[in-house]
PDB file of N, CA and C in Angstrom:
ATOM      1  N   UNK A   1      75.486  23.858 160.765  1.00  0.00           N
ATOM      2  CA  UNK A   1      76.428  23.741 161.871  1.00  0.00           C
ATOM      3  C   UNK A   1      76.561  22.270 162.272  1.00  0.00           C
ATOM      4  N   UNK A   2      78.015  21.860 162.772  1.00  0.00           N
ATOM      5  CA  UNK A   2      78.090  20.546 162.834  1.00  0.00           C
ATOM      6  C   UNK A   2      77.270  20.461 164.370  1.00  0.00           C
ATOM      7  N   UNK A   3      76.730  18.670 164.797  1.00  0.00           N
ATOM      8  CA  UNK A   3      76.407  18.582 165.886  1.00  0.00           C
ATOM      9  C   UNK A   3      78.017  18.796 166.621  1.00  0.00           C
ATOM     10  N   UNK A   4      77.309  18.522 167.920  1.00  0.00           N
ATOM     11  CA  UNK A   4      78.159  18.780 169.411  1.00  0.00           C
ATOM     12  C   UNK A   4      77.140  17.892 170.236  1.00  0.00           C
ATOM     13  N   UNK A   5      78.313  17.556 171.273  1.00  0.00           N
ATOM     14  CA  UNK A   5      77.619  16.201 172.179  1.00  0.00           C
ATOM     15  C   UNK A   5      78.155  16.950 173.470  1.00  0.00           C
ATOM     16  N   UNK A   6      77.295  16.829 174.469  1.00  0.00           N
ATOM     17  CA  UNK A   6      78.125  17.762 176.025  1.00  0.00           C
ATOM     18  C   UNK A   6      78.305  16.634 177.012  1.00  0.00           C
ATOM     19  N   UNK A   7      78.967  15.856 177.115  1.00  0.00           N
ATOM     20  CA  UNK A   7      79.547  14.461 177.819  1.00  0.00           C
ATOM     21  C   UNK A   7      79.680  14.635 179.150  1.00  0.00           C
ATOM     22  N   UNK A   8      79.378  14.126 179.690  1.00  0.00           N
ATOM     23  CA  UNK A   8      79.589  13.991 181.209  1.00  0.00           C
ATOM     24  C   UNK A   8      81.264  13.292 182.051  1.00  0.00           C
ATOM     25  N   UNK A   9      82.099  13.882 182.270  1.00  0.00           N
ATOM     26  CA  UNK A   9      83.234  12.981 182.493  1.00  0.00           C
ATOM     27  C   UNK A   9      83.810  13.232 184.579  1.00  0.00           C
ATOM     28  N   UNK A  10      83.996  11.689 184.652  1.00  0.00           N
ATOM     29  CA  UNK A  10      84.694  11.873 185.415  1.00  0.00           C
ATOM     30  C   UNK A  10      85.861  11.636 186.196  1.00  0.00           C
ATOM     31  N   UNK A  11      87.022  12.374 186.177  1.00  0.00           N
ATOM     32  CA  UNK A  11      88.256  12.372 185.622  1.00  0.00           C
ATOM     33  C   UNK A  11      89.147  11.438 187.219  1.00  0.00           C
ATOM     34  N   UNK A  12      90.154  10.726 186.702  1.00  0.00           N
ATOM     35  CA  UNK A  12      90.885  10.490 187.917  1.00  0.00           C
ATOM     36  C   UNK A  12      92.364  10.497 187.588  1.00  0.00           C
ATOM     37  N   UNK A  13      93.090  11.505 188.206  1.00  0.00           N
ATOM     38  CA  UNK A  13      94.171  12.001 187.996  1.00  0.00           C
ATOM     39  C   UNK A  13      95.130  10.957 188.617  1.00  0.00           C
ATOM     40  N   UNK A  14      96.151  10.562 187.982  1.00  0.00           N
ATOM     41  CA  UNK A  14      97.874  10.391 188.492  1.00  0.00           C
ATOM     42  C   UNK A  14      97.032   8.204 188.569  1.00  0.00           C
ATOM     43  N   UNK A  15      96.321   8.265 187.085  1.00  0.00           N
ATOM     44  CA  UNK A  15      95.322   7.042 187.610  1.00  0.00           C
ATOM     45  C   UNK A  15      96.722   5.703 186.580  1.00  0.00           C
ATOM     46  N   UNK A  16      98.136   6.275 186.661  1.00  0.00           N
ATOM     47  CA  UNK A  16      98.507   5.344 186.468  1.00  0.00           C
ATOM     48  C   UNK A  16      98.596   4.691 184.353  1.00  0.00           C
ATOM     49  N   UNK A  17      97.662   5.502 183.678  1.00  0.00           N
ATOM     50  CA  UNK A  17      97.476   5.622 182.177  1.00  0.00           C
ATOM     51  C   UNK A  17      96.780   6.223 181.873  1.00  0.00           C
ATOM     52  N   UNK A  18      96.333   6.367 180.949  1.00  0.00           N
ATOM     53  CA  UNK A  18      95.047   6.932 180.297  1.00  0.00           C
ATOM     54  C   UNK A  18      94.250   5.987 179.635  1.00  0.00           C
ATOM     55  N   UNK A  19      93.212   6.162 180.377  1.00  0.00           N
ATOM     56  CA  UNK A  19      91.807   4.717 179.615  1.00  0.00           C
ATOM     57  C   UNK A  19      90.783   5.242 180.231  1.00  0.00           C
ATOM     58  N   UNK A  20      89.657   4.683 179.440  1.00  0.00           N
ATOM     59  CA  UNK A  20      88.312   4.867 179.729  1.00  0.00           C
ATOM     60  C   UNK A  20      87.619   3.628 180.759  1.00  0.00           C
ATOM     61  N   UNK A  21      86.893   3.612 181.913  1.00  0.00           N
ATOM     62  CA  UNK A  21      87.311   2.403 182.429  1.00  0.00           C
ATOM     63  C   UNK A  21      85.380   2.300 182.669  1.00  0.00           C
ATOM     64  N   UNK A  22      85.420   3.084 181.803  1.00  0.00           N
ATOM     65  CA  UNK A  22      83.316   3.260 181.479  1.00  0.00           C
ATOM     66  C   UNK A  22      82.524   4.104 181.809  1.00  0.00           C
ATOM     67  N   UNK A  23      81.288   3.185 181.794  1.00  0.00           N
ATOM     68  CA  UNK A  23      79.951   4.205 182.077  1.00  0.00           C
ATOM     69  C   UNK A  23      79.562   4.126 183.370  1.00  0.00           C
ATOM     70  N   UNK A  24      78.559   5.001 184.330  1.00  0.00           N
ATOM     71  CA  UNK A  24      78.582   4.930 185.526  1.00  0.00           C
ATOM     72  C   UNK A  24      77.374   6.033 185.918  1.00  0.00           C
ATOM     73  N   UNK A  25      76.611   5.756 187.024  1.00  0.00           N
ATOM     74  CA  UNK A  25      75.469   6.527 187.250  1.00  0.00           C
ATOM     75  C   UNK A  25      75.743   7.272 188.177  1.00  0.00           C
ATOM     76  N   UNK A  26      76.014   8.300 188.312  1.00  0.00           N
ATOM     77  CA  UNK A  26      76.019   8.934 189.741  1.00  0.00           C
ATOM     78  C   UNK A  26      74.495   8.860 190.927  1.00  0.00           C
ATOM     79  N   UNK A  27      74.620   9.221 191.768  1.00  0.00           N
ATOM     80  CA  UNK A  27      73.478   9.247 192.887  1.00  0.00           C
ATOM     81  C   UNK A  27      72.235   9.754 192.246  1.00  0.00           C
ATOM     82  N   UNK A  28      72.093  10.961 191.352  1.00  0.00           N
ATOM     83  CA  UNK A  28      70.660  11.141 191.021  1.00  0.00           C
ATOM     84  C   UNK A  28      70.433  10.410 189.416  1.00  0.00           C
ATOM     85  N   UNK A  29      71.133   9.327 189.245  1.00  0.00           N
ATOM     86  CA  UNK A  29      70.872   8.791 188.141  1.00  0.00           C
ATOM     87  C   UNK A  29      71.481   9.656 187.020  1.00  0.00           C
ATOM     88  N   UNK A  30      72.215  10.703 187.074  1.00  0.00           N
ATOM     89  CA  UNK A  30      72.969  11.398 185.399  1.00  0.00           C
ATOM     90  C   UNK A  30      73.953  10.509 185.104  1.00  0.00           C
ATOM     91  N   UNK A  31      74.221   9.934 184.142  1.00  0.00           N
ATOM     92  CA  UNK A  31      75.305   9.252 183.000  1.00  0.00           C
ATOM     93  C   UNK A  31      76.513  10.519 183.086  1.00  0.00           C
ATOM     94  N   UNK A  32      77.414   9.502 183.586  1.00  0.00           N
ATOM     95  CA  UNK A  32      79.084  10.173 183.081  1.00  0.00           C
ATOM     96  C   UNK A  32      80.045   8.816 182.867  1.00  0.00           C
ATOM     97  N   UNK A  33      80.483   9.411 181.906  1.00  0.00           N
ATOM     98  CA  UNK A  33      82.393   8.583 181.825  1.00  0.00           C
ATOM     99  C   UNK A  33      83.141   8.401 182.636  1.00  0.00           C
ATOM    100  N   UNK A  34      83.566   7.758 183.058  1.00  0.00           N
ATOM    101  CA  UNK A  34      84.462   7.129 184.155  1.00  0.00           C
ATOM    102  C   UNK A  34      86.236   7.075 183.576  1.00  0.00           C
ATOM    103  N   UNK A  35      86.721   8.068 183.289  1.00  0.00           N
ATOM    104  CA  UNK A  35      88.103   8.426 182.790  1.00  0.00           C
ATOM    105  C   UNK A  35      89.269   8.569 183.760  1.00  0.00           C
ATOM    106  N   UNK A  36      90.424   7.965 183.474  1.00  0.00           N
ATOM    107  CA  UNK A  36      91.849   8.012 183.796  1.00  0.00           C
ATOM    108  C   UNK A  36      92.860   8.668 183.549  1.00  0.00           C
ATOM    109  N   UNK A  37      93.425   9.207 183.846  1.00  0.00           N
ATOM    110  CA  UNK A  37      94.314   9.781 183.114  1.00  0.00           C
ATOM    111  C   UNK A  37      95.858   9.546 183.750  1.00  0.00           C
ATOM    112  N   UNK A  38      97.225   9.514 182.936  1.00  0.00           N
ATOM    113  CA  UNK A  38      98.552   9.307 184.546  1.00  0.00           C
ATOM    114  C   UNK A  38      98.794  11.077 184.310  1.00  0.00           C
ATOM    115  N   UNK A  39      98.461  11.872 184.072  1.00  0.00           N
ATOM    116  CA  UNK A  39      98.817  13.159 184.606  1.00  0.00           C
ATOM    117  C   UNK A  39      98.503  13.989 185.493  1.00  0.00           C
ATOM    118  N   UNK A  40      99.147  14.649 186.501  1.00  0.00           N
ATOM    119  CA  UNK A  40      98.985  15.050 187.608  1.00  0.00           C
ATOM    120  C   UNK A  40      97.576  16.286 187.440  1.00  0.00           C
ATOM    121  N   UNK A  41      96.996  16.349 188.703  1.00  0.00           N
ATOM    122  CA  UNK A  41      96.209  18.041 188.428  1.00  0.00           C
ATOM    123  C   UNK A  41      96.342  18.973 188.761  1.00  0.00           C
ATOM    124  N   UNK A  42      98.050  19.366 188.175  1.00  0.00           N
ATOM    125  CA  UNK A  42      98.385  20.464 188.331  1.00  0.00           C
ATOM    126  C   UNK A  42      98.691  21.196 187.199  1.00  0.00           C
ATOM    127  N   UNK A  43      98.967  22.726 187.465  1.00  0.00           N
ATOM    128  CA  UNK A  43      98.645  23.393 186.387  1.00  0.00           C
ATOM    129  C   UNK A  43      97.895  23.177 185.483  1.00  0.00           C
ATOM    130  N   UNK A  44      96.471  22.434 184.933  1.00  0.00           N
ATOM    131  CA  UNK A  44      95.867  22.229 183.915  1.00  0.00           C
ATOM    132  C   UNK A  44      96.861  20.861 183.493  1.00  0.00           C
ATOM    133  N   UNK A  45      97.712  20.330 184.003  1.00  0.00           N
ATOM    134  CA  UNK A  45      98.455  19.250 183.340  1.00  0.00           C
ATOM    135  C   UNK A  45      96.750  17.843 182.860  1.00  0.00           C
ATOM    136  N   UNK A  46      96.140  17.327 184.180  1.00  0.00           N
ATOM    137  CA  UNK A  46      95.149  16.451 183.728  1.00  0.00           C
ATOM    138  C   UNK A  46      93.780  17.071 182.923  1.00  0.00           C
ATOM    139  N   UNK A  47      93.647  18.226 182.786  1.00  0.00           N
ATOM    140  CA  UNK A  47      92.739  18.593 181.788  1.00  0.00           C
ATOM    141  C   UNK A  47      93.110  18.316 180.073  1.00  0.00           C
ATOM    142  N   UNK A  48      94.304  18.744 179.956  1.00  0.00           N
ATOM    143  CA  UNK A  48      95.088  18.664 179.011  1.00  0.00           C
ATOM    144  C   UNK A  48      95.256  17.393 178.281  1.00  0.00           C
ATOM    145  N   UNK A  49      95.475  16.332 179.424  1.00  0.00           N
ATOM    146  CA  UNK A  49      95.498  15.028 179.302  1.00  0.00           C
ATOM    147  C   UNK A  49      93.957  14.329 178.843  1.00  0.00           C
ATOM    148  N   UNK A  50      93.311  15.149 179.788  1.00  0.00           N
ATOM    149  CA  UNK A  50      92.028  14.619 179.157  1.00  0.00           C
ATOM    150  C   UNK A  50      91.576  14.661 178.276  1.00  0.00           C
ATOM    151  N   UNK A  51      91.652  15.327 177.322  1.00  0.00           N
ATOM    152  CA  UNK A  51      91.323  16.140 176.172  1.00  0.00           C
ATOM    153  C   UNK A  51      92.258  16.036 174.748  1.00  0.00           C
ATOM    154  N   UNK A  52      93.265  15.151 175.027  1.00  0.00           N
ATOM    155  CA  UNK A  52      94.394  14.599 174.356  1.00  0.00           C
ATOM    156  C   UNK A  52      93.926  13.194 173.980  1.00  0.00           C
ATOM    157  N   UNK A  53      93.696  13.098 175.594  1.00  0.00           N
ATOM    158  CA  UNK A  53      93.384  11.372 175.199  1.00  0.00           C
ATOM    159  C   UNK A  53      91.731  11.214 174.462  1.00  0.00           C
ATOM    160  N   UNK A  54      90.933  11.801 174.846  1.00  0.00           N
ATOM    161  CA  UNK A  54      89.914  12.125 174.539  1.00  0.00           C
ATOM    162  C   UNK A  54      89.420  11.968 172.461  1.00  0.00           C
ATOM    163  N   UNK A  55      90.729  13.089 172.215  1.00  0.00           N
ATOM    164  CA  UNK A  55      90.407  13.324 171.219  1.00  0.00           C
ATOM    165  C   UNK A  55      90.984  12.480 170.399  1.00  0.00           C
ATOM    166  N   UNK A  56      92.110  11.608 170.823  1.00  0.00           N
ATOM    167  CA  UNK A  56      92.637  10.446 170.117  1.00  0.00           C
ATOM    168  C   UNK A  56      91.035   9.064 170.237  1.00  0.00           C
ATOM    169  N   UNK A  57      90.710   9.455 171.349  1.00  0.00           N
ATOM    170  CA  UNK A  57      89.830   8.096 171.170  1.00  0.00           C
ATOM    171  C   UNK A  57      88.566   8.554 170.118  1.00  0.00           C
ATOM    172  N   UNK A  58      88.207   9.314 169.990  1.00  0.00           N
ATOM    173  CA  UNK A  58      87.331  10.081 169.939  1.00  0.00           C
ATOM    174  C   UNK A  58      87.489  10.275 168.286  1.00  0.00           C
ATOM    175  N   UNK A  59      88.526   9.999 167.201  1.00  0.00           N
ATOM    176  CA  UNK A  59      89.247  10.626 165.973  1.00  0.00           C
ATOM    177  C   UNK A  59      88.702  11.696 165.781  1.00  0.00           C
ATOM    178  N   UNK A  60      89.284  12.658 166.718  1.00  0.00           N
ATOM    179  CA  UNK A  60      88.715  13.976 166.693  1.00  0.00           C
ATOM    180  C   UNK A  60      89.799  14.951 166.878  1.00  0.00           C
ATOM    181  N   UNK A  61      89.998  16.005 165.985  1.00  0.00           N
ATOM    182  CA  UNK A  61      91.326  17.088 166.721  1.00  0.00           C
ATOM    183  C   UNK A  61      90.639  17.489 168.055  1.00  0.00           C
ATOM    184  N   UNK A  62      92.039  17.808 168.578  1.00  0.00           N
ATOM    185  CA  UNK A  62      91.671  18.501 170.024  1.00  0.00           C
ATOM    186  C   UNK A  62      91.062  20.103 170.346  1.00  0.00           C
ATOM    187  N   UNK A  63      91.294  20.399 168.981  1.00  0.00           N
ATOM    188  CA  UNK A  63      90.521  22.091 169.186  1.00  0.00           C
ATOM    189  C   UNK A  63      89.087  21.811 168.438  1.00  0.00           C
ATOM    190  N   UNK A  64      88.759  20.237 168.773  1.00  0.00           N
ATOM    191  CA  UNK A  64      87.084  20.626 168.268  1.00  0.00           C
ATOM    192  C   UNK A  64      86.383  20.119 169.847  1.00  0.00           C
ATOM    193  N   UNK A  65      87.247  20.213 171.163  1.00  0.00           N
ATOM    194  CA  UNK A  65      86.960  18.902 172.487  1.00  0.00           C
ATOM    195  C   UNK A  65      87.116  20.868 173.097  1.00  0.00           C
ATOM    196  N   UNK A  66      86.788  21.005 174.218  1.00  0.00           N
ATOM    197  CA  UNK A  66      86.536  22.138 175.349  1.00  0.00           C
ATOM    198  C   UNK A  66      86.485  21.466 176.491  1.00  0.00           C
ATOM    199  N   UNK A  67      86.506  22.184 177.519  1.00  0.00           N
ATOM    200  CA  UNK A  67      85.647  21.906 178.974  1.00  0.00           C
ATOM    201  C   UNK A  67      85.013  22.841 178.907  1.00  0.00           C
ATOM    202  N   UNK A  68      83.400  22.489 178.829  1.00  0.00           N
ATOM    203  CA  UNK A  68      82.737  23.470 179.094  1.00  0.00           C
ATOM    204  C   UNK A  68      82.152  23.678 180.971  1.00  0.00           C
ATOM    205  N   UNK A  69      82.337  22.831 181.760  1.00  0.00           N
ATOM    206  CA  UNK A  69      82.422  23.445 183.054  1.00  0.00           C
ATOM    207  C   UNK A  69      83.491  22.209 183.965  1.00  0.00           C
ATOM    208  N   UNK A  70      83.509  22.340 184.908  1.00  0.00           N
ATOM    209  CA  UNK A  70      84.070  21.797 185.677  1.00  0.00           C
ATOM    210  C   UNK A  70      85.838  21.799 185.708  1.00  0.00           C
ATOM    211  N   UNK A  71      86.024  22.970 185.070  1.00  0.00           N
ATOM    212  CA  UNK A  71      87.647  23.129 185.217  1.00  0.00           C
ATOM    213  C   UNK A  71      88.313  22.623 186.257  1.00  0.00           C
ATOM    214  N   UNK A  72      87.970  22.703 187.651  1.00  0.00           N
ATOM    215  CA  UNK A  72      88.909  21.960 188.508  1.00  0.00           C
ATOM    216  C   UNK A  72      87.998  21.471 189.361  1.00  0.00           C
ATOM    217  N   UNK A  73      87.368  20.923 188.993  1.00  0.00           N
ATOM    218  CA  UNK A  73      86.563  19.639 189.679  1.00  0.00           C
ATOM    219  C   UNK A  73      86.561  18.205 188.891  1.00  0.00           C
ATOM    220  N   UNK A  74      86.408  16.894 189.754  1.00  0.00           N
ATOM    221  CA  UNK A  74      87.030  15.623 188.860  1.00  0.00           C
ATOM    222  C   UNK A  74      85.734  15.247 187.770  1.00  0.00           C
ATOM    223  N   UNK A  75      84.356  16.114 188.199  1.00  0.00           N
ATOM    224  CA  UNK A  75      83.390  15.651 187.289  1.00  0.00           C
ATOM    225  C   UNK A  75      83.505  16.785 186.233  1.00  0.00           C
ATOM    226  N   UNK A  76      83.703  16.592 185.150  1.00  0.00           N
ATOM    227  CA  UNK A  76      83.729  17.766 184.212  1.00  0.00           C
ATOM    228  C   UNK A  76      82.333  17.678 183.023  1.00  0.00           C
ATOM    229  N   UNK A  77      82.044  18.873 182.630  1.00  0.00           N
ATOM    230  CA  UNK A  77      81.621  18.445 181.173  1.00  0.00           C
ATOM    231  C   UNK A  77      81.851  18.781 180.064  1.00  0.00           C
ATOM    232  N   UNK A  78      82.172  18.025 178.679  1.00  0.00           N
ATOM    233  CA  UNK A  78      83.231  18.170 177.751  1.00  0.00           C
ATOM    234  C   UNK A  78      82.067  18.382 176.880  1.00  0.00           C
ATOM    235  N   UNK A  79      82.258  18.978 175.950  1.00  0.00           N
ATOM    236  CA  UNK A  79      81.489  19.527 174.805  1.00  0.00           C
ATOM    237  C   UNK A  79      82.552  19.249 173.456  1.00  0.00           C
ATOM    238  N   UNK A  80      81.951  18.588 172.565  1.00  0.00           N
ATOM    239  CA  UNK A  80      82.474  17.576 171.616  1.00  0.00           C
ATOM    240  C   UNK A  80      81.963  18.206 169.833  1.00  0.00           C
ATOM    241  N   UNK A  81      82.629  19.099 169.276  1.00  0.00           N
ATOM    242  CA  UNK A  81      81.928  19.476 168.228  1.00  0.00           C
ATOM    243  C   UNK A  81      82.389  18.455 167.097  1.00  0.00           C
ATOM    244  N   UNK A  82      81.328  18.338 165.920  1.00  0.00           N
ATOM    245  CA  UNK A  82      81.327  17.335 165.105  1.00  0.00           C
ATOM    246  C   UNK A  82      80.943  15.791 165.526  1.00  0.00           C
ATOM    247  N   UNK A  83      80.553  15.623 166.233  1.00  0.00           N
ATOM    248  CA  UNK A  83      79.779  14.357 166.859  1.00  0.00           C
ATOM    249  C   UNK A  83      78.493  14.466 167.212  1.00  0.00           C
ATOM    250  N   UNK A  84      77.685  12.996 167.151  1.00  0.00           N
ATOM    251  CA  UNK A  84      76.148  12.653 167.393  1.00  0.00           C
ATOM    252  C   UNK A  84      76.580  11.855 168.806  1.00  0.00           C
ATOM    253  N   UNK A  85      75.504  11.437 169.024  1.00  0.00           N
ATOM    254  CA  UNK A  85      75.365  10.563 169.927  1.00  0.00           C
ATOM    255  C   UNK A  85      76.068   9.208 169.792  1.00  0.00           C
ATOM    256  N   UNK A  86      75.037   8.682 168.331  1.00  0.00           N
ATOM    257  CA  UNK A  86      75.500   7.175 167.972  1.00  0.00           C
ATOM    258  C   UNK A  86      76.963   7.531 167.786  1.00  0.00           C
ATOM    259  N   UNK A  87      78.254   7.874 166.720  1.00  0.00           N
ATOM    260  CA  UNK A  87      79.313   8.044 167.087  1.00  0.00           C
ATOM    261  C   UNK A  87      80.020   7.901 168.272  1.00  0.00           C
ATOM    262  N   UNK A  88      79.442   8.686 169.393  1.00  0.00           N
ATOM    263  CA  UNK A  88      79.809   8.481 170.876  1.00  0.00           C
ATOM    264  C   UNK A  88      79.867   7.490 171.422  1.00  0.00           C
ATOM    265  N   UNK A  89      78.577   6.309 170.956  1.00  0.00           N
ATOM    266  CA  UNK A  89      78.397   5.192 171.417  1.00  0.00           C
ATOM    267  C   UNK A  89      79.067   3.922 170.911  1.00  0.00           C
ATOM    268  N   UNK A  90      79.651   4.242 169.704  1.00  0.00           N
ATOM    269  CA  UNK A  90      80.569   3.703 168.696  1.00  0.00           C
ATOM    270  C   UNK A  90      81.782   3.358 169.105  1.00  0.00           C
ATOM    271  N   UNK A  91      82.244   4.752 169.935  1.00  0.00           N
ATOM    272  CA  UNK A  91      83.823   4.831 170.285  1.00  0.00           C
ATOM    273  C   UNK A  91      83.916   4.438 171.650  1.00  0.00           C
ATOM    274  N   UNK A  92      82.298   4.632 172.492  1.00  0.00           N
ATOM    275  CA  UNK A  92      82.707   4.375 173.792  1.00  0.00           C
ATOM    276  C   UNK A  92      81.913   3.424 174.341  1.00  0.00           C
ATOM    277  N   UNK A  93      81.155   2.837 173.601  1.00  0.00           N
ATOM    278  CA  UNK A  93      80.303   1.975 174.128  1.00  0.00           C
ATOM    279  C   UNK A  93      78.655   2.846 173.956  1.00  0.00           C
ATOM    280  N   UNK A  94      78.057   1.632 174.391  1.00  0.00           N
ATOM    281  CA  UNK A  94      76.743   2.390 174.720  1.00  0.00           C
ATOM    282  C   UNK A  94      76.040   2.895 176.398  1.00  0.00           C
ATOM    283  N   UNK A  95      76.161   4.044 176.969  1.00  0.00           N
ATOM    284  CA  UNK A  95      75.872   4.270 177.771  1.00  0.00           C
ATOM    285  C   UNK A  95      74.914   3.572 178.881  1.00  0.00           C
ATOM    286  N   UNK A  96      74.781   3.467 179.914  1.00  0.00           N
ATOM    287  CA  UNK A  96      73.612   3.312 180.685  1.00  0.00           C
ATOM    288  C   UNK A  96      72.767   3.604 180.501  1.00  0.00           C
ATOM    289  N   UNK A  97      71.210   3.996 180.562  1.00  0.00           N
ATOM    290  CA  UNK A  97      70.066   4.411 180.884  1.00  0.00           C
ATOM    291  C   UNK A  97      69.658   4.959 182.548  1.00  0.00           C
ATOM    292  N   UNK A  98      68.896   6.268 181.947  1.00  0.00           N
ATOM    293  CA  UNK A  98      69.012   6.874 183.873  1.00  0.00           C
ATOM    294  C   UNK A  98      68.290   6.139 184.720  1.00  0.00           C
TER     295      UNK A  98
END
């Protein structure tokens, strides 16, 4: 089975483009992505977006990217099949440390 990576993202809608604008610690120290997107959050429009843009950065099709929770909340977490870590860190940099 291929790996899968479960990413931490957190999304900001109507942000004007789509870019990654980094890494970032929240309050108890967990690592998430700091993501943009210009599509609104409606109807699933910025999930969609996320996961578009995602998978372009990512050279990944989009039916291998999910949300596995946070459907309508701005912190989501994306579950990434066919990717390691290092890859991740390749395309997006190398993360923080907690």
């Amino acid at each position: 089975m291929a790996d899968a990576v479960r990413l931490a993202v957190r999304v900001t809608p109507k942000g004007g483009r789509d870019a990654v604008d980094g890494w970032a610690l929240d309050p108890a120290g967990r690592v998430y992505l700091k993501v943009r997107v210009s599509a609104a959050p409606s109807d699933g429009e910025a999930n969609a977006a996320l996961i578009a843009f995602l998978a372009k950065t990512l050279k990944r099709p989009k039916s291998a990217l999910r949300i596995a929770s946070g459907e309508t909340s701005r912190l989501k977490i994306v579950e990434i099949e066919g990717l390691d870590e290092a890859q991740l860190a390749a395309a997006l940099g190398q993360p923080p440390k907690p």
